[in-house]
PDB file of N, CA and C in Angstrom:
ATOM      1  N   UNK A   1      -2.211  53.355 -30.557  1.00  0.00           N
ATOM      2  CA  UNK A   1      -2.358  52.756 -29.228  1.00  0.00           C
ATOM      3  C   UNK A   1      -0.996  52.523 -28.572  1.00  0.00           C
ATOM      4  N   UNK A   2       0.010  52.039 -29.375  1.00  0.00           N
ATOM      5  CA  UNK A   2       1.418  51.766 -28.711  1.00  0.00           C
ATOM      6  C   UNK A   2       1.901  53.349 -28.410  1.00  0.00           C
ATOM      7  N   UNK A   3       1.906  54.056 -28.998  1.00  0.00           N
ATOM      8  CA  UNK A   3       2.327  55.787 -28.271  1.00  0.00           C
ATOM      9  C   UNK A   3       2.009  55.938 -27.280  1.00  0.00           C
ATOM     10  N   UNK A   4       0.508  55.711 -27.144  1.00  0.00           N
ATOM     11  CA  UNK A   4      -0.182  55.911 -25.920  1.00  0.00           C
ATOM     12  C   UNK A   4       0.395  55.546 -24.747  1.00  0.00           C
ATOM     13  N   UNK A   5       0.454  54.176 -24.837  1.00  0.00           N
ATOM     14  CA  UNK A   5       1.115  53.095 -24.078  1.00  0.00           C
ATOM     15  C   UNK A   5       2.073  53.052 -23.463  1.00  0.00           C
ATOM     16  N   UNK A   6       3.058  53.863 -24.784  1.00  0.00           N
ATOM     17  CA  UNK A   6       4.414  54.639 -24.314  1.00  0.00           C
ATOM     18  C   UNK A   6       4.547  55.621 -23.498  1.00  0.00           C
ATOM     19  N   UNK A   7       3.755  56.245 -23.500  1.00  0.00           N
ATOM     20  CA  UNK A   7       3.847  57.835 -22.626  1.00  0.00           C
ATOM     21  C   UNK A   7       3.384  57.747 -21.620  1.00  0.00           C
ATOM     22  N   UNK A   8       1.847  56.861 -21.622  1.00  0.00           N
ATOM     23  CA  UNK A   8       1.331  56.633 -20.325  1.00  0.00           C
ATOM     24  C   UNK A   8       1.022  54.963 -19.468  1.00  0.00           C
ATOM     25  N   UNK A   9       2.143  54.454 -20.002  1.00  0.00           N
ATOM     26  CA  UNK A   9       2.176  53.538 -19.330  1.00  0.00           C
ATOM     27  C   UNK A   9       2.379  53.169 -17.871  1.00  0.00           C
ATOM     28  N   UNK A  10       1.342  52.841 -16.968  1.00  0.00           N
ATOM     29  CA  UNK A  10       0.894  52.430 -15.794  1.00  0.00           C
ATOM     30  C   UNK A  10       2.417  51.681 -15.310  1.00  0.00           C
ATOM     31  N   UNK A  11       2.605  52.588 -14.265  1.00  0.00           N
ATOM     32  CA  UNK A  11       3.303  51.482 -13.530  1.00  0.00           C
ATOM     33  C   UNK A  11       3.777  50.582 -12.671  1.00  0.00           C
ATOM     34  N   UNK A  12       4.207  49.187 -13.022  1.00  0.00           N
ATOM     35  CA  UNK A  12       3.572  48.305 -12.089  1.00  0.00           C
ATOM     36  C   UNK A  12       3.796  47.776 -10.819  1.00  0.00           C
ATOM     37  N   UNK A  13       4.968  48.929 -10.195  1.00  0.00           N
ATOM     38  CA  UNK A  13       5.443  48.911  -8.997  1.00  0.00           C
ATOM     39  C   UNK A  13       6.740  48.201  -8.970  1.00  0.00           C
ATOM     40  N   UNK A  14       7.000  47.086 -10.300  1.00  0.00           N
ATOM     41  CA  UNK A  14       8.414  46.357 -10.620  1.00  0.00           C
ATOM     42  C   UNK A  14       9.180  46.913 -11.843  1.00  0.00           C
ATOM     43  N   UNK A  15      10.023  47.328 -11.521  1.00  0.00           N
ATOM     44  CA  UNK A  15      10.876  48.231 -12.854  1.00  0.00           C
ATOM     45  C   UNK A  15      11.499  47.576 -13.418  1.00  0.00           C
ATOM     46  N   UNK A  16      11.958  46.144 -13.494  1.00  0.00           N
ATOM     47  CA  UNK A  16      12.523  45.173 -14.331  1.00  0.00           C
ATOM     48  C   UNK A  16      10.941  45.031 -15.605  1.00  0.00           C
ATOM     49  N   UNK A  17       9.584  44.808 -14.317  1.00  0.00           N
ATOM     50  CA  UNK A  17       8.788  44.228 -15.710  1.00  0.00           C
ATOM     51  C   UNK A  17       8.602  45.435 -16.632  1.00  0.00           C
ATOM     52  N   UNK A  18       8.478  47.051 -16.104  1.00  0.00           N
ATOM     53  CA  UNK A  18       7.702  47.838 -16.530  1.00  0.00           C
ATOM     54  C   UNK A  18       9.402  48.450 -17.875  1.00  0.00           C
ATOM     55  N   UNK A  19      10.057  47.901 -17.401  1.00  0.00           N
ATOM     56  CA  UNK A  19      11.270  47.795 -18.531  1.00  0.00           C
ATOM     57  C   UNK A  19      10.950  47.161 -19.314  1.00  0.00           C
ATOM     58  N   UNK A  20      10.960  45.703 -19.350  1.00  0.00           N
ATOM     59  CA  UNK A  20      10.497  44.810 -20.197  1.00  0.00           C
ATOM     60  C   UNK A  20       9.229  44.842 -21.553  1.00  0.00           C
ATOM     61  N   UNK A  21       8.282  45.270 -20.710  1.00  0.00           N
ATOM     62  CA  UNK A  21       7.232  46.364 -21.190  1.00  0.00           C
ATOM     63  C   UNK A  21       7.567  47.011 -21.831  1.00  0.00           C
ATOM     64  N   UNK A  22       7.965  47.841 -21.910  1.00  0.00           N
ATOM     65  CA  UNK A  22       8.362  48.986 -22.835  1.00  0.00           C
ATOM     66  C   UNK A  22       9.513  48.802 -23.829  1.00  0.00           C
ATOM     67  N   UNK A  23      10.203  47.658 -23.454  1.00  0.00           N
ATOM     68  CA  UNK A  23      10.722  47.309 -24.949  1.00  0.00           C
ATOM     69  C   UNK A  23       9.756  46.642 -25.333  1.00  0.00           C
ATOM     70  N   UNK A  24       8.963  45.737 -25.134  1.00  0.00           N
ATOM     71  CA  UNK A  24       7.923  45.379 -26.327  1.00  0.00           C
ATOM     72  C   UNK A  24       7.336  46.067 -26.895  1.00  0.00           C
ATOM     73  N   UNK A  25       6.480  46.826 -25.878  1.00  0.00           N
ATOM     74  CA  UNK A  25       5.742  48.152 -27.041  1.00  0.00           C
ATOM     75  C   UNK A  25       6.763  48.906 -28.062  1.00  0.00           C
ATOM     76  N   UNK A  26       8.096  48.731 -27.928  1.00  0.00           N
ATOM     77  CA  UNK A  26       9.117  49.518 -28.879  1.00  0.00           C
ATOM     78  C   UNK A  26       9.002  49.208 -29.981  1.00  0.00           C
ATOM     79  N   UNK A  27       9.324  47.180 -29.738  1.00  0.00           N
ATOM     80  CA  UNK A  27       9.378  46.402 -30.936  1.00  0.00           C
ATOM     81  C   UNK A  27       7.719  45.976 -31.538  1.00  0.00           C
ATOM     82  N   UNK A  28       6.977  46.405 -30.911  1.00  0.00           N
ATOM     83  CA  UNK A  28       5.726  46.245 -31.445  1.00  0.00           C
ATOM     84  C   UNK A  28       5.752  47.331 -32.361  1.00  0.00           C
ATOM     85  N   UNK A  29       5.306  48.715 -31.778  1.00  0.00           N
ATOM     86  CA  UNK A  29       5.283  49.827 -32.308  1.00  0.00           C
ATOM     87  C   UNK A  29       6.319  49.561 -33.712  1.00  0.00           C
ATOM     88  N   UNK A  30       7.966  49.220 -33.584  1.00  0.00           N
ATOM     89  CA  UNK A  30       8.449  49.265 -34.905  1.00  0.00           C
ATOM     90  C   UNK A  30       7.685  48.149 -35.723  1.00  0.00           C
ATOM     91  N   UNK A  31       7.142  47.022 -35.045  1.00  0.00           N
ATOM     92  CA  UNK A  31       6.691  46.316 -36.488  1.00  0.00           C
ATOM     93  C   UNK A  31       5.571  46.950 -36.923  1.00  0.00           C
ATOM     94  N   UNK A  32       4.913  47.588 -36.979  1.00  0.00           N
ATOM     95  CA  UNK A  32       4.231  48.528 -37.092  1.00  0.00           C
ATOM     96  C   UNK A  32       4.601  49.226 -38.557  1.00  0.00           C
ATOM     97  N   UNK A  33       5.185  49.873 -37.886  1.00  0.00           N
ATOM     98  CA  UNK A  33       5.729  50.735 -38.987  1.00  0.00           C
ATOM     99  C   UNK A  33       6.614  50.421 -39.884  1.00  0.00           C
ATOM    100  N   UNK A  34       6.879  49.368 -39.952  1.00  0.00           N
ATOM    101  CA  UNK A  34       7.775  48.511 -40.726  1.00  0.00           C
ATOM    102  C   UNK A  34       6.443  47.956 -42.061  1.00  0.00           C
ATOM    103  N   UNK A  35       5.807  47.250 -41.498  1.00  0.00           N
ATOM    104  CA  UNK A  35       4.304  47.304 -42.074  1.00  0.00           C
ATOM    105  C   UNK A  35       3.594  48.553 -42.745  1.00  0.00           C
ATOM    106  N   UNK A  36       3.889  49.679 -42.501  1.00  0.00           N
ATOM    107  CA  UNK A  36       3.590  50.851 -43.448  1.00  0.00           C
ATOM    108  C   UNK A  36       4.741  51.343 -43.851  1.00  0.00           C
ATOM    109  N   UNK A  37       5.802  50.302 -44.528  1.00  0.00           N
ATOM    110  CA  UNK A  37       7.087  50.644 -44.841  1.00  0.00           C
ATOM    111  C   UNK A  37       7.785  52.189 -44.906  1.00  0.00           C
ATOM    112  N   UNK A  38       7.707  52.400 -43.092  1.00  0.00           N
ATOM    113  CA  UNK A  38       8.443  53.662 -42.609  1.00  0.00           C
ATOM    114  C   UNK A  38       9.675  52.958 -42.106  1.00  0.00           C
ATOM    115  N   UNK A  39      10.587  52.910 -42.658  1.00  0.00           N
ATOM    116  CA  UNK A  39      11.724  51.759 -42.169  1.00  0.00           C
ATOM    117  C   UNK A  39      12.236  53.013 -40.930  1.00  0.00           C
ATOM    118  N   UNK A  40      12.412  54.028 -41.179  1.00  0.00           N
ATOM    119  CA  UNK A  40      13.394  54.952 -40.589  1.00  0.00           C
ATOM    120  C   UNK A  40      12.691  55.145 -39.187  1.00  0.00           C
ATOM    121  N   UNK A  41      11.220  55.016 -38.747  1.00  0.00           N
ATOM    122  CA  UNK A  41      10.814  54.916 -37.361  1.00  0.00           C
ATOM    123  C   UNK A  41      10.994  53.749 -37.261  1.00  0.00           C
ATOM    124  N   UNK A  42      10.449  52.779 -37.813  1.00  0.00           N
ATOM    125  CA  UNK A  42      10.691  51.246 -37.426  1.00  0.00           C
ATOM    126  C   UNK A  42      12.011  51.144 -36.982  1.00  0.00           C
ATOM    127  N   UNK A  43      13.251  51.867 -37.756  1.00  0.00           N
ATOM    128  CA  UNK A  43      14.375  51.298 -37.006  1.00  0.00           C
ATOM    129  C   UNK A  43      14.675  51.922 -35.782  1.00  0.00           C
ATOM    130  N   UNK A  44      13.925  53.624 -35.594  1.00  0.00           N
ATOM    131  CA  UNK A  44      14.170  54.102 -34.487  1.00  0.00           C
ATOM    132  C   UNK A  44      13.405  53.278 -32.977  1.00  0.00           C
ATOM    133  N   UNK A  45      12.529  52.711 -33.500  1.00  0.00           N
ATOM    134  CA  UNK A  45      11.750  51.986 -32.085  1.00  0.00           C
ATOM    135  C   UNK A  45      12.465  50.415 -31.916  1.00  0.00           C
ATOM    136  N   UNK A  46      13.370  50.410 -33.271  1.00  0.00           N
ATOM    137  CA  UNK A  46      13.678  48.746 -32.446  1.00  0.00           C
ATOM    138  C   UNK A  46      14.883  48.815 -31.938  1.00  0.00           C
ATOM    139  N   UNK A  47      15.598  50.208 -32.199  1.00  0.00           N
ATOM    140  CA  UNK A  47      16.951  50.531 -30.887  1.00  0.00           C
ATOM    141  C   UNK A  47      16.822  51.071 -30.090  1.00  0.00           C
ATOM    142  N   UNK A  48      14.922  51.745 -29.787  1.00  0.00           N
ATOM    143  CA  UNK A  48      14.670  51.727 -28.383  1.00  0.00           C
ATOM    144  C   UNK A  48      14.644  50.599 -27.866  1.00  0.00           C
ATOM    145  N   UNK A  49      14.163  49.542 -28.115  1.00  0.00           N
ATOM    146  CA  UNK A  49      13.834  48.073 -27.534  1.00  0.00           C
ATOM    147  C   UNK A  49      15.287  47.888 -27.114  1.00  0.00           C
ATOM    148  N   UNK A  50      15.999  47.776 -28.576  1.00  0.00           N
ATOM    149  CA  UNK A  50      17.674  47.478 -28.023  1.00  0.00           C
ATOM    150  C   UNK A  50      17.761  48.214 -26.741  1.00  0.00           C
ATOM    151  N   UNK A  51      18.040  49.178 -26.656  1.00  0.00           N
ATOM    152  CA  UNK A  51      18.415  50.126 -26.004  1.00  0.00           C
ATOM    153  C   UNK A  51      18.027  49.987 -24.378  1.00  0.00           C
ATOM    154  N   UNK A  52      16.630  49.725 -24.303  1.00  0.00           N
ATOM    155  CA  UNK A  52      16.416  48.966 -23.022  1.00  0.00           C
ATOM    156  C   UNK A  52      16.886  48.411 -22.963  1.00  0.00           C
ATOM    157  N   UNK A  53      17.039  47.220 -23.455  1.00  0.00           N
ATOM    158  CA  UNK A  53      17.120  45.914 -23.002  1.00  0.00           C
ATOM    159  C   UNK A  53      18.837  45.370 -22.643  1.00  0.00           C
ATOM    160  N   UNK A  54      19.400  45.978 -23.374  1.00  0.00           N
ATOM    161  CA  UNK A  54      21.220  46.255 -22.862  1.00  0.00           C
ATOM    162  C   UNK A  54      21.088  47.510 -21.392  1.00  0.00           C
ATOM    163  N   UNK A  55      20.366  48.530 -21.561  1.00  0.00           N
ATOM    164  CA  UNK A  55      20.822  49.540 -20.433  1.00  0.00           C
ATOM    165  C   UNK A  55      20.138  48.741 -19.049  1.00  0.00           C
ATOM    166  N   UNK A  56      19.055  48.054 -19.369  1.00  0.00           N
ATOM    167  CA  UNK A  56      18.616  47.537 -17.957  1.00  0.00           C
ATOM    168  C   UNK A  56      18.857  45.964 -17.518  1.00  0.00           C
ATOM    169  N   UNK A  57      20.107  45.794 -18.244  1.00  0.00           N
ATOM    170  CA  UNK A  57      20.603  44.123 -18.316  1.00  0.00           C
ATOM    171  C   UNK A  57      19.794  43.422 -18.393  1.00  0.00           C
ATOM    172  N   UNK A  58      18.372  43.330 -19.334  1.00  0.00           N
ATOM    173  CA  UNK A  58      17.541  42.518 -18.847  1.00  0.00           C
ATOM    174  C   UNK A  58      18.033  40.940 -20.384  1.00  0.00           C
ATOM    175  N   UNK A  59      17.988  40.073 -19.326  1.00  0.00           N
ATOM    176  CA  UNK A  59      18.179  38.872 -19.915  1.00  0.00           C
ATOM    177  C   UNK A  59      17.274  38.075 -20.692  1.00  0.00           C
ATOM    178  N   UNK A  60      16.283  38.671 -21.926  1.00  0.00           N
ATOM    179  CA  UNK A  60      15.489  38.149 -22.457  1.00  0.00           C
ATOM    180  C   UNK A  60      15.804  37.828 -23.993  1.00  0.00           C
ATOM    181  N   UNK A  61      17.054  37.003 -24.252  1.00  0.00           N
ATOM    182  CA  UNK A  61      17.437  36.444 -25.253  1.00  0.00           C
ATOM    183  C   UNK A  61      16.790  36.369 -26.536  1.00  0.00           C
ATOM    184  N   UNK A  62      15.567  35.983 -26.460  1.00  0.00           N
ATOM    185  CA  UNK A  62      14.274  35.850 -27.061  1.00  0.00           C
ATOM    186  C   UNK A  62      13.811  37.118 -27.529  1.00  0.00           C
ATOM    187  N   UNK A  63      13.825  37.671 -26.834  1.00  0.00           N
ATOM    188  CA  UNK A  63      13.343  39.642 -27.333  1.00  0.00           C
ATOM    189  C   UNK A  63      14.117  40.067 -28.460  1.00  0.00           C
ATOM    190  N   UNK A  64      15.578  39.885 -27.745  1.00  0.00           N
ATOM    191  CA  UNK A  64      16.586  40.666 -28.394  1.00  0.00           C
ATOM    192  C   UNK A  64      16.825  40.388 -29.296  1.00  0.00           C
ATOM    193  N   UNK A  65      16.595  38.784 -29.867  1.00  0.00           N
ATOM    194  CA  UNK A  65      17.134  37.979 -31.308  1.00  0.00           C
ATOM    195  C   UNK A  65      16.323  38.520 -32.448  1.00  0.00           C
ATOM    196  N   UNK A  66      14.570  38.922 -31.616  1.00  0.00           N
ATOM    197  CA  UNK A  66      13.876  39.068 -32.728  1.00  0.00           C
ATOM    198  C   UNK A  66      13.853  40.189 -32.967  1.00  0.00           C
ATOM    199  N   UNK A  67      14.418  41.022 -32.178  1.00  0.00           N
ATOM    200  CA  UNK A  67      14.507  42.641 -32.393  1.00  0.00           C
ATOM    201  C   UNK A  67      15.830  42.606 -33.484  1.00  0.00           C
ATOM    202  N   UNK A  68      16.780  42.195 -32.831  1.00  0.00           N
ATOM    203  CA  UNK A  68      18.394  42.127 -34.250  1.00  0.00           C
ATOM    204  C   UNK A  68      17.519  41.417 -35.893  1.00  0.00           C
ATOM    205  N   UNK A  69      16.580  40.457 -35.500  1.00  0.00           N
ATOM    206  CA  UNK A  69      16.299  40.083 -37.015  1.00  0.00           C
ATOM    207  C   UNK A  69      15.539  40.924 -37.707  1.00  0.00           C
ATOM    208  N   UNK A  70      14.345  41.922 -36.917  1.00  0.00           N
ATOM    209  CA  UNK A  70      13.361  42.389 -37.637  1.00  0.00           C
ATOM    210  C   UNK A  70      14.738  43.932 -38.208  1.00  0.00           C
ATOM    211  N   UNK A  71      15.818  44.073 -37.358  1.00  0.00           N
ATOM    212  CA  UNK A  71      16.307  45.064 -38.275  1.00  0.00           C
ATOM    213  C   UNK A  71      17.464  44.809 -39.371  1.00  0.00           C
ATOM    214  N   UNK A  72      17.284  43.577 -39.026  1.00  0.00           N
ATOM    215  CA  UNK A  72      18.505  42.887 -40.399  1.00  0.00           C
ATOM    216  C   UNK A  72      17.640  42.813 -41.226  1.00  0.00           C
ATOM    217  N   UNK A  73      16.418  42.626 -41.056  1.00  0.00           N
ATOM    218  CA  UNK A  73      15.525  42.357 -42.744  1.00  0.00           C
ATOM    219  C   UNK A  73      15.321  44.049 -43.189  1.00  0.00           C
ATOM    220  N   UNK A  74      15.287  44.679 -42.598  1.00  0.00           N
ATOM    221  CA  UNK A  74      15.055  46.376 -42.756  1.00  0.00           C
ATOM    222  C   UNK A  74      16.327  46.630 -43.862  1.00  0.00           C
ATOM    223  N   UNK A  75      17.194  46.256 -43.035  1.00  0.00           N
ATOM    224  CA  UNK A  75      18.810  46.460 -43.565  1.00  0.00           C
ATOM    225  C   UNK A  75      18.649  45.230 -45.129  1.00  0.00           C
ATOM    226  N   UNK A  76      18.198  44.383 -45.155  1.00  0.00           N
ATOM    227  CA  UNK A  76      18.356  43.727 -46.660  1.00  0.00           C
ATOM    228  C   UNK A  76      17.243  44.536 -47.422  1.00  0.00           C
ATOM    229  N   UNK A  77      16.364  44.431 -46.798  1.00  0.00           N
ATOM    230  CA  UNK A  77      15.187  45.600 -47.802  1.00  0.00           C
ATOM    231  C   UNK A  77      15.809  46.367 -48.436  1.00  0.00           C
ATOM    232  N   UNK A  78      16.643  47.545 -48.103  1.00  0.00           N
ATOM    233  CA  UNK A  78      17.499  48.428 -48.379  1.00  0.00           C
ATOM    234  C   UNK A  78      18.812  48.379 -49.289  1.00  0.00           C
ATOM    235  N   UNK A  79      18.979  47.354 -49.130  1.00  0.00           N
ATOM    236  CA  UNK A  79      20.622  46.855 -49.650  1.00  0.00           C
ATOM    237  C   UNK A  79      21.864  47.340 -48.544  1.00  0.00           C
ATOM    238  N   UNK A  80      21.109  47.382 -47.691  1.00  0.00           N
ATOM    239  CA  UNK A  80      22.287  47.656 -46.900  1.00  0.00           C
ATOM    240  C   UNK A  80      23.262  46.510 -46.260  1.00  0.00           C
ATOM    241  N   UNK A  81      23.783  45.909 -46.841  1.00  0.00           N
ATOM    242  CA  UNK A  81      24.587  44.837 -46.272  1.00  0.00           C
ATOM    243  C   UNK A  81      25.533  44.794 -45.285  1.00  0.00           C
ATOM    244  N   UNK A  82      26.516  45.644 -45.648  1.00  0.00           N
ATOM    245  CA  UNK A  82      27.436  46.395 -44.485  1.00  0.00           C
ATOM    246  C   UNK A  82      26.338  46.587 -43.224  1.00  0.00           C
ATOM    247  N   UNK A  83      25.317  47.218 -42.686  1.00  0.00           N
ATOM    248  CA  UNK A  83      24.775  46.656 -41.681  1.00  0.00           C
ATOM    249  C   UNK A  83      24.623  45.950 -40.849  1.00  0.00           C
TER     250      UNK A  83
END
């Protein structure tokens, strides 16, 4: 359903929200797959989220903290510390 969502997501005439939007479905979609321990998409959808959310300055502090934590726990899963 979040692919879907992704590709054909409606839009809502405001490009700040329909930004916003679509980093959630990012970080949704990665917890997702984080949950069928595919770490390597999970991490690719939560630096889409990043990735919005720095390219369209959007100021949602709250998004972004939980997007940096869900990939720091990816990164300890792993042993990746340097991370």
């Amino acid at each position: 359903c979040y692919l879907y969502l992704l590709d054909d997501q409606p839009a809502s005439g405001d490009p700040h929200f329909d930004q916003v939007h679509r980093s959630r479905l990012h970080n949704n979609l990665a917890t997702c797959y984080q949950d069928l321990n595919d770490n390597e998409n999970a991490l690719r959808h939560y630096q889409s989220s990043l990735k919005i959310l720095e390219n369209e300055n959007i100021k949602d502090t709250m998004q972004t903290a939980i997007t940096h934590y869900n990939i720091a726990l990816i990164h300890k899963e792993q042993n990746e510390f340097h991370q």
